[in-house]
N, C-alpha and C. Protein backbone atom coordinates (compact mmCIF):
# COMPACT_ATOMS: atom_id res chain seq x y z
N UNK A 1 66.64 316.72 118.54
CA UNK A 1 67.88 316.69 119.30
C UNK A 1 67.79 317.53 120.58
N UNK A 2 67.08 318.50 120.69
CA UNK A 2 67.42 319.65 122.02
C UNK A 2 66.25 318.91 123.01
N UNK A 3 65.14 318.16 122.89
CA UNK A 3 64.67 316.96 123.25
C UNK A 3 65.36 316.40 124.12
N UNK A 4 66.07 315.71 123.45
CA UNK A 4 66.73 314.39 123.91
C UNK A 4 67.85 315.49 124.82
N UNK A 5 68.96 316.46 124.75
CA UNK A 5 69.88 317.34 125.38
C UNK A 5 68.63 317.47 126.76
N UNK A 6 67.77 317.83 126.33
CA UNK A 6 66.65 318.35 127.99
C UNK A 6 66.82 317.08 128.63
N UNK A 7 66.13 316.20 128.11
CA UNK A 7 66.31 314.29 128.88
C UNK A 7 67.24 314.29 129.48
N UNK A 8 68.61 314.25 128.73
CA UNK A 8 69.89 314.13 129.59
C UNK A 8 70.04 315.38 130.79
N UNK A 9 69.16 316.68 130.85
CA UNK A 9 69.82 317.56 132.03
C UNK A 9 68.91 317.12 133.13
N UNK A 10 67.76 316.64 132.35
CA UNK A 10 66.66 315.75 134.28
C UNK A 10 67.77 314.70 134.63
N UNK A 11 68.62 313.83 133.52
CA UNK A 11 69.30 313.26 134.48
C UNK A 11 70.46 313.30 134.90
N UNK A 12 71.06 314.65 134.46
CA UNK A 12 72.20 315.05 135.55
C UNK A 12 71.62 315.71 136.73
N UNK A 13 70.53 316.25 136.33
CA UNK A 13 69.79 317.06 137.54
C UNK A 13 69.37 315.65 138.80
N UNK A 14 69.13 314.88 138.37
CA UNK A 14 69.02 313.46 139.41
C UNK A 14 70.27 312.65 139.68
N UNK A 15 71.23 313.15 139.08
CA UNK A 15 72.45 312.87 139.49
C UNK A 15 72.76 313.44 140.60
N UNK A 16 72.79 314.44 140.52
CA UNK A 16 73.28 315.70 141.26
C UNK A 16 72.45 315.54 142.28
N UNK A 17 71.09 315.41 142.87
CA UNK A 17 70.38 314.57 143.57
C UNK A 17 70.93 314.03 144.64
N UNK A 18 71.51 312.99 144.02
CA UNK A 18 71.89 311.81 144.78
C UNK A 18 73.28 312.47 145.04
N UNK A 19 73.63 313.02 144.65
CA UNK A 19 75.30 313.23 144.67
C UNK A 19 75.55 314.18 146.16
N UNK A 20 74.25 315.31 145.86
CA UNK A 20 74.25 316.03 147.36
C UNK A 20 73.25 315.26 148.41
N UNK A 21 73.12 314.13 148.77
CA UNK A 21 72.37 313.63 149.61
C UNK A 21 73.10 312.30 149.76
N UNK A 22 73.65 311.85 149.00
CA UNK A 22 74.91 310.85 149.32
C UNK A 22 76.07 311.25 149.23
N UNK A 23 76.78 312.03 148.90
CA UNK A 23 78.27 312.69 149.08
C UNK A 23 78.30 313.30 150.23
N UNK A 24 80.17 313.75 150.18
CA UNK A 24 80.22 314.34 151.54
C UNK A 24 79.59 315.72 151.37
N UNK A 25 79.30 315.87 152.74
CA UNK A 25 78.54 317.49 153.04
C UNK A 25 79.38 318.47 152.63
N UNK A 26 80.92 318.42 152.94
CA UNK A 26 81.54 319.53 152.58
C UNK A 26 81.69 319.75 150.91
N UNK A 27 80.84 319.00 149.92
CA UNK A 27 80.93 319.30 149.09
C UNK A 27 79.52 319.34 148.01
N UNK A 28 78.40 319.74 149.28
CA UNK A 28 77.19 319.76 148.76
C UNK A 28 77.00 320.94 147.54
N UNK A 29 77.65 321.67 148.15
CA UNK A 29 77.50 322.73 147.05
C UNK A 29 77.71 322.63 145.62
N UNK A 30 79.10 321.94 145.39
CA UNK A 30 79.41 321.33 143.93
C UNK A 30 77.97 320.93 143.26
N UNK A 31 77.31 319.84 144.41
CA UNK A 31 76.18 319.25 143.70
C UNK A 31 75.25 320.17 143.03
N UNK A 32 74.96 320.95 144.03
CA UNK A 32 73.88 322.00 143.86
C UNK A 32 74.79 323.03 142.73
N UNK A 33 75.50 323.01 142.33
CA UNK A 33 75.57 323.51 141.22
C UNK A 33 75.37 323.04 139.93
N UNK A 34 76.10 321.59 140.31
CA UNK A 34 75.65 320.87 139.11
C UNK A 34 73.97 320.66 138.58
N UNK A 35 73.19 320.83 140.03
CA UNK A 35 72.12 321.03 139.65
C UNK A 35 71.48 322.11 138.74
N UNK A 36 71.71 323.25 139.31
CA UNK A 36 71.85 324.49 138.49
C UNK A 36 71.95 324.84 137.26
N UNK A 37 73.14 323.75 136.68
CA UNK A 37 73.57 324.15 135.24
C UNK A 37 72.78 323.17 134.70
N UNK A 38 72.46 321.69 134.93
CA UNK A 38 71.60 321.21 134.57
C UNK A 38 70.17 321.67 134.38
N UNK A 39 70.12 322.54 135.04
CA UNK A 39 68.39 322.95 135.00
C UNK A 39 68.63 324.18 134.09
N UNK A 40 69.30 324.97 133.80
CA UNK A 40 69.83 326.18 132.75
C UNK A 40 70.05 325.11 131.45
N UNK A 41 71.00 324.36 131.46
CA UNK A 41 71.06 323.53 129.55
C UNK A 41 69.85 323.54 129.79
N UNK A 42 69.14 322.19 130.97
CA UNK A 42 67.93 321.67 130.10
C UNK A 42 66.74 322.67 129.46
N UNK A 43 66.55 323.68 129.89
CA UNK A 43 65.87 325.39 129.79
C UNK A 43 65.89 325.63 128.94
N UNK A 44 67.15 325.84 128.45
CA UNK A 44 67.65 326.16 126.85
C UNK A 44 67.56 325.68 126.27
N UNK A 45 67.40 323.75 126.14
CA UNK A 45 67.55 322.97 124.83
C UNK A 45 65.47 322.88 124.93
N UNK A 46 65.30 323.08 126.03
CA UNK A 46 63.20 323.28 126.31
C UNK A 46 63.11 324.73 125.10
N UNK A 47 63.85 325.88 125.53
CA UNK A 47 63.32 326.77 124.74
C UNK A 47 63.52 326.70 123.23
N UNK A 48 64.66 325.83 122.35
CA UNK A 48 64.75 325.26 121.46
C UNK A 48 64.09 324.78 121.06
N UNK A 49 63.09 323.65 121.64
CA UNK A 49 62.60 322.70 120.92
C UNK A 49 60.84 323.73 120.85
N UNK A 50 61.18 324.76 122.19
CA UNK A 50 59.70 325.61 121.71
C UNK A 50 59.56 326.11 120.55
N UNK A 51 60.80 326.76 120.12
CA UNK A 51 60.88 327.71 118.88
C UNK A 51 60.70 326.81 117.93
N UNK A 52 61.46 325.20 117.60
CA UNK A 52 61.22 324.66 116.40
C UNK A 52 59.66 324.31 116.20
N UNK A 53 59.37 324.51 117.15
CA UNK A 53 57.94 323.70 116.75
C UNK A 53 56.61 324.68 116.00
N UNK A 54 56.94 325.78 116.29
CA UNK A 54 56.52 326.63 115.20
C UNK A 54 57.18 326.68 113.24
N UNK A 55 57.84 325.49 113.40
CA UNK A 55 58.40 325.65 112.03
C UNK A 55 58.23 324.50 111.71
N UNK A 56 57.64 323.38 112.37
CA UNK A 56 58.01 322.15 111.92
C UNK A 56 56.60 321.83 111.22
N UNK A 57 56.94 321.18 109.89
CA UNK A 57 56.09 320.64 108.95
C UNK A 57 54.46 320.06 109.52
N UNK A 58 53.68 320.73 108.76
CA UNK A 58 52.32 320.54 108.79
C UNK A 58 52.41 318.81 109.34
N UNK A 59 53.11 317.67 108.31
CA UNK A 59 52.68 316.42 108.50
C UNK A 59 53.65 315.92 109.97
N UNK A 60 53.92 316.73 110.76
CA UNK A 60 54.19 316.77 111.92
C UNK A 60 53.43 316.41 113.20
N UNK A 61 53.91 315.74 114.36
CA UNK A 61 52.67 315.77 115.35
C UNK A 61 53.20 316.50 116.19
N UNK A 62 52.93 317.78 115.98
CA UNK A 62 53.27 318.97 117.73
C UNK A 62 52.66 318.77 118.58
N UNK A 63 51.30 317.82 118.47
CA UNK A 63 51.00 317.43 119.87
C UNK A 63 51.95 316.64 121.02
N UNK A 64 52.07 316.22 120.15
CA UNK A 64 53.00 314.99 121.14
C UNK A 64 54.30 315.61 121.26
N UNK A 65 55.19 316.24 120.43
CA UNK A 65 56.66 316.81 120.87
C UNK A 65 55.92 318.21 122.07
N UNK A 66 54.79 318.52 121.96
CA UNK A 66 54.42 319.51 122.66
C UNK A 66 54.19 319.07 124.04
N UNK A 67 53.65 318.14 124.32
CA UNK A 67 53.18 317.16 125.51
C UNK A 67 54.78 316.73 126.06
N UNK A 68 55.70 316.24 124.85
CA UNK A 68 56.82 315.76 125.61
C UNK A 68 57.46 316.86 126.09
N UNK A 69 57.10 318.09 125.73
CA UNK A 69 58.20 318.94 126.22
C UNK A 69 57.68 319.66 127.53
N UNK A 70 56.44 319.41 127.86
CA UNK A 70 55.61 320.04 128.94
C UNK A 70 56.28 319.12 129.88
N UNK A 71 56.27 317.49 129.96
CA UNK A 71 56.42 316.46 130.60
C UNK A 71 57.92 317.03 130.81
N UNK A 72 59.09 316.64 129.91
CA UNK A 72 60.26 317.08 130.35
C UNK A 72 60.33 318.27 131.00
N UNK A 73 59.69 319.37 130.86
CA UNK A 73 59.93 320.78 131.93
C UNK A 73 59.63 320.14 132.97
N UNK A 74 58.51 319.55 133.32
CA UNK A 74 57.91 319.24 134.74
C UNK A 74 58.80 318.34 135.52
N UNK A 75 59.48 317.68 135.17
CA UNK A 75 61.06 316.53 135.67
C UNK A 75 61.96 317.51 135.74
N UNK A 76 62.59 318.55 134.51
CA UNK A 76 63.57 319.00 135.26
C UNK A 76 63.16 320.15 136.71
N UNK A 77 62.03 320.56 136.15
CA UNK A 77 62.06 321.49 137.90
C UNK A 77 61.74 320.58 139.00
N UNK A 78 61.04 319.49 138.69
CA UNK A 78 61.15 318.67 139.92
C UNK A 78 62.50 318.12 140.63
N UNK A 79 63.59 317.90 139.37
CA UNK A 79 64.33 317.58 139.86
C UNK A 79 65.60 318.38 140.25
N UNK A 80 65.46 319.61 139.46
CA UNK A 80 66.39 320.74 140.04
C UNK A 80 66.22 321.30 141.51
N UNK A 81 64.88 320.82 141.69
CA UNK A 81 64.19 321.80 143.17
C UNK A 81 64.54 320.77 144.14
N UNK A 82 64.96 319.30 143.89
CA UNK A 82 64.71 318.42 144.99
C UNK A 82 66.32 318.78 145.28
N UNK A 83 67.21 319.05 143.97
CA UNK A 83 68.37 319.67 144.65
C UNK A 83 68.89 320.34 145.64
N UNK A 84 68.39 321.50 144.58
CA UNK A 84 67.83 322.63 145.94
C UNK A 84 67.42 322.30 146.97
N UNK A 85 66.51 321.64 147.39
CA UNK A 85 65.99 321.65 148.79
C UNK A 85 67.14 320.57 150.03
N UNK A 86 68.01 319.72 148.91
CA UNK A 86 68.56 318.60 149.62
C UNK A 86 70.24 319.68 149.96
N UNK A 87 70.05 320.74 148.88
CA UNK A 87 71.37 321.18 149.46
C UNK A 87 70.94 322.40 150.71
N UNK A 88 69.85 322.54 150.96
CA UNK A 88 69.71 324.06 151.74
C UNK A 88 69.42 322.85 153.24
N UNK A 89 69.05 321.97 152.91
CA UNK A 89 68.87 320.72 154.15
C UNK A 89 70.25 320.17 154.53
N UNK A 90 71.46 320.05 153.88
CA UNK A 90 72.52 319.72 154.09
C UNK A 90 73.26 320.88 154.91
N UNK A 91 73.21 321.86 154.24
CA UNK A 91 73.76 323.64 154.46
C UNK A 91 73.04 323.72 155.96
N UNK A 92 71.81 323.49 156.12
CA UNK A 92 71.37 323.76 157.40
C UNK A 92 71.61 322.71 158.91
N UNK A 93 72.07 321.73 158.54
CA UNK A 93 72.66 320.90 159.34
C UNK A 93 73.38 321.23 160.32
């Protein structure tokens, strides 16, 4: 489950994306927050699924929830940062 919670914050974090690079400017900031908190859940439900995986049953594959969770970190900072960069590009306008 904290998996799938990370999935959903890359895609509010790509919401938020689009939201400060297609919305109005005077309200880039909202976006970039929403980015923010998206990249904090998804963090938290990442550091969740780190901790379970030290507990999860031998007939388990931690490779692969381990791989998916490397893959999901690497989307949400990609996509928290493209925030970031689209709101400090808006701000600097």
């Amino acid at each position: 489950m904290p998996l799938q919670t990370a999935r959903a914050c890359v895609q509010v974090a790509e919401l938020a994306g689009i939201a400060a690079s297609r919305g109005n400017s005077n309200a880039v900031t909202d976006a970039g927050v929403a980015g923010l908190l998206a990249q904090a859940a998804g963090e938290g439900a990442l550091w969740n699924v780190q901790i379970n995986l030290k507990s999860m049953p031998e007939s388990a594959d931690k490779t692969v929830v381990g791989a998916e969770l490397t893959q999901v970190r690497a989307a949400l900072h990609a996509a928290a940062g493209a925030v970031r960069s689209t709101v400090e590009t808006v701000m600097s306008a």
